[in-house]
Protein backbone atom coordinates (compact mmCIF):
# COMPACT_ATOMS: atom_id res chain seq x y z
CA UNK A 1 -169.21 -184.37 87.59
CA UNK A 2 -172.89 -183.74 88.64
CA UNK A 3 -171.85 -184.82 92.14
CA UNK A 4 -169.67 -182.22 91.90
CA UNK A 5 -171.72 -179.69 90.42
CA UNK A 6 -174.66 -180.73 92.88
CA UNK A 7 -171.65 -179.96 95.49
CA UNK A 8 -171.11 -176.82 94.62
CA UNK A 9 -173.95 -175.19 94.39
CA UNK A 10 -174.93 -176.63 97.63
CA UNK A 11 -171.85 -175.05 99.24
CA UNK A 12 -172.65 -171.69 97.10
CA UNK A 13 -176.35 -172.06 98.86
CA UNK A 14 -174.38 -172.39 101.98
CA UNK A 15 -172.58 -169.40 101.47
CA UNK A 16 -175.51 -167.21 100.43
CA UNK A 17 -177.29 -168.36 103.28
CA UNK A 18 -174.17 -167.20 105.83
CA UNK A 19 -173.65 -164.47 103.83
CA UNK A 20 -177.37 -163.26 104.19
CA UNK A 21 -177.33 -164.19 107.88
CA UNK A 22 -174.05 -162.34 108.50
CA UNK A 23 -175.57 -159.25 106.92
CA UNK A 24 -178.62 -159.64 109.17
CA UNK A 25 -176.14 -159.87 111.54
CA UNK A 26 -174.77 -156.65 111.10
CA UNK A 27 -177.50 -154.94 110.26
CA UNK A 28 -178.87 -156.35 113.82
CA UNK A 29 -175.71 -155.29 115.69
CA UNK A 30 -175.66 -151.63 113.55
CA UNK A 31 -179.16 -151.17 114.76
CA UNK A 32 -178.35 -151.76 118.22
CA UNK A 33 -174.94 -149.49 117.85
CA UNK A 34 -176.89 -146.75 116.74
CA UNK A 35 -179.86 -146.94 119.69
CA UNK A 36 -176.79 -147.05 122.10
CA UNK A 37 -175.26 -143.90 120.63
CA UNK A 38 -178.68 -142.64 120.26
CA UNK A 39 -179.48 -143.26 124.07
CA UNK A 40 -176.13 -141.97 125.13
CA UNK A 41 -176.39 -139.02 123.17
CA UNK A 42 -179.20 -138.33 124.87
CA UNK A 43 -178.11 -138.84 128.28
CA UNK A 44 -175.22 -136.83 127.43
CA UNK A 45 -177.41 -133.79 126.43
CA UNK A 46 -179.45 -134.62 129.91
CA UNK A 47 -176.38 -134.40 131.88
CA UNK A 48 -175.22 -131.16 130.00
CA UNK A 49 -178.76 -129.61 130.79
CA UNK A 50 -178.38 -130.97 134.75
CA UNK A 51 -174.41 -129.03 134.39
CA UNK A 52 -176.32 -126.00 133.23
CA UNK A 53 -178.76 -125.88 136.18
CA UNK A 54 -176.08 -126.48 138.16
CA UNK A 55 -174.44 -123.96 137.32
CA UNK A 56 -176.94 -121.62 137.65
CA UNK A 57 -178.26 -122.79 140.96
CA UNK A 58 -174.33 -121.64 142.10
CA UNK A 59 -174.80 -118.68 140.73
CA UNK A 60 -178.16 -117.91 142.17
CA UNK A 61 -176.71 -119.23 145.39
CA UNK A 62 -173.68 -116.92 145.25
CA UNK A 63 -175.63 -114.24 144.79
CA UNK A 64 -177.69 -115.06 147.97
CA UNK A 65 -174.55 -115.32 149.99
CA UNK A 66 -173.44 -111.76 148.99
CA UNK A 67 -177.08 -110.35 149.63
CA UNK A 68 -177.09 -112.42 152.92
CA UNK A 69 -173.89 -111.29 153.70
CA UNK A 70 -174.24 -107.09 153.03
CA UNK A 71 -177.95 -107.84 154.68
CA UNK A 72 -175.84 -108.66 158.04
CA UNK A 73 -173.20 -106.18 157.68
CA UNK A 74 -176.15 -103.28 157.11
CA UNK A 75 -177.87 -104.64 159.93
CA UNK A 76 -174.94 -104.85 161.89
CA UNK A 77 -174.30 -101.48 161.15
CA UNK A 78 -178.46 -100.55 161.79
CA UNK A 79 -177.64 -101.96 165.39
CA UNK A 80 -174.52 -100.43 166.38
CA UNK A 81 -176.70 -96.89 164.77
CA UNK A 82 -179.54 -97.97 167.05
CA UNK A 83 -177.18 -98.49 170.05
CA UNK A 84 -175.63 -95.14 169.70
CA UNK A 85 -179.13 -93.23 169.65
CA UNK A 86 -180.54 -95.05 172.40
CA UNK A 87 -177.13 -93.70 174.19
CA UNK A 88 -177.65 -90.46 173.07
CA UNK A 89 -181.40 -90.62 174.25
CA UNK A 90 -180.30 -91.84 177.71
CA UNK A 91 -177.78 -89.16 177.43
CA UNK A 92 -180.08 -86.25 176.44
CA UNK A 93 -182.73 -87.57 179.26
CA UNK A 94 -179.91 -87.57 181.61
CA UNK A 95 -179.02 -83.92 181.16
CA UNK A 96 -182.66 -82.80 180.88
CA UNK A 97 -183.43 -84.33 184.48
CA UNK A 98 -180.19 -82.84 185.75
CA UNK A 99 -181.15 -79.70 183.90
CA UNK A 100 -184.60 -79.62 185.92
CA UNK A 101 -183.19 -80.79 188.78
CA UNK A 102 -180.92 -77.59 188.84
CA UNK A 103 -183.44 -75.58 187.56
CA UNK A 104 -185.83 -76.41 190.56
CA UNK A 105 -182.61 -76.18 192.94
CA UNK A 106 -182.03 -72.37 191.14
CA UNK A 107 -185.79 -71.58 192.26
CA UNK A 108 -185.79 -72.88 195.61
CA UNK A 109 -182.88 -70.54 196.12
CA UNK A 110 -184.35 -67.58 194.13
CA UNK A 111 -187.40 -68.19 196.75
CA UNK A 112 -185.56 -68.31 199.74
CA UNK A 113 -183.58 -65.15 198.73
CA UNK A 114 -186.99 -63.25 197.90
CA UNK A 115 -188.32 -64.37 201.19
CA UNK A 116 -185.14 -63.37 202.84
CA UNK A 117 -185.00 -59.81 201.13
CA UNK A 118 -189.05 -59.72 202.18
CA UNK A 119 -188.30 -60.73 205.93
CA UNK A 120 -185.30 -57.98 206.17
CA UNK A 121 -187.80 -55.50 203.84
CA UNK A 122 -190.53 -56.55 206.78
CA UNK A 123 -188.23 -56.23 209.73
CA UNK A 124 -186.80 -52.91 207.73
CA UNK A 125 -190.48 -51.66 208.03
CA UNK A 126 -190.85 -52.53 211.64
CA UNK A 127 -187.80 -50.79 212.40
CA UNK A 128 -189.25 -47.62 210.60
CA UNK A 129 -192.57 -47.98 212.21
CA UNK A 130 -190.98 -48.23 215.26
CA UNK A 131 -188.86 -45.43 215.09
């Protein structure tokens, strides 16, 4: 009967024993449960915040295209504006030097009609003299 007794608590030693290292055990593998929640929580929140500048990087890069893209048209527009008043500078020059040239065309002909009417005025004269 002591054998027995002796037996048993020997095997209830045993079983405090695995019961102690079984809740060591899980105490062990909750620890490590919660660091690997903890870390992927963490990463999670990281790859939220790298979603977010994402995000806003698209945005910021949308926005550029639109600027970039009225910045051509208004400069498209600038050069066809620029195109059409050099055209109406050639233009303008164009019909000033014609202007002058028919101005100084008007003058030589005024001339030679005053120096006709002062030839026939002189030759009237000479007739007059003469007569």
């Amino acid at each position: 009967a002591e054998e027995l007794e002796e037996q048993l608590r020997q095997v209830q030693a045993l079983r405090v024993a695995e019961q102690g290292r079984l809740e060591e055990l899980f105490a062990s593998l909750r620890a490590t449960l919660q660091d690997e929640i903890q870390a992927r929580s963490q990463r999670l929140e990281e790859v939220e915040a790298l979603e977010a500048r994402l995000s806003a990087v698209e945005a910021e890069s949308a926005q550029r295209a639109k600027l970039l893209e009225e910045a051509t048209s208004e400069s498209s527009e600038l050069r066809k504006r620029l195109a059409d008043a050099d055209a109406e500078a050639e233009a303008a020059a164009r019909a000033k030097a014609l202007s002058e040239v028919e101005d100084k065309s008007k003058e030589r002909k005024l001339q030679e009609v005053e120096a006709g009417l002062a030839a026939a005025a002189a030759a009237a004269e000479e007739r007059v003299s003469a007569a």
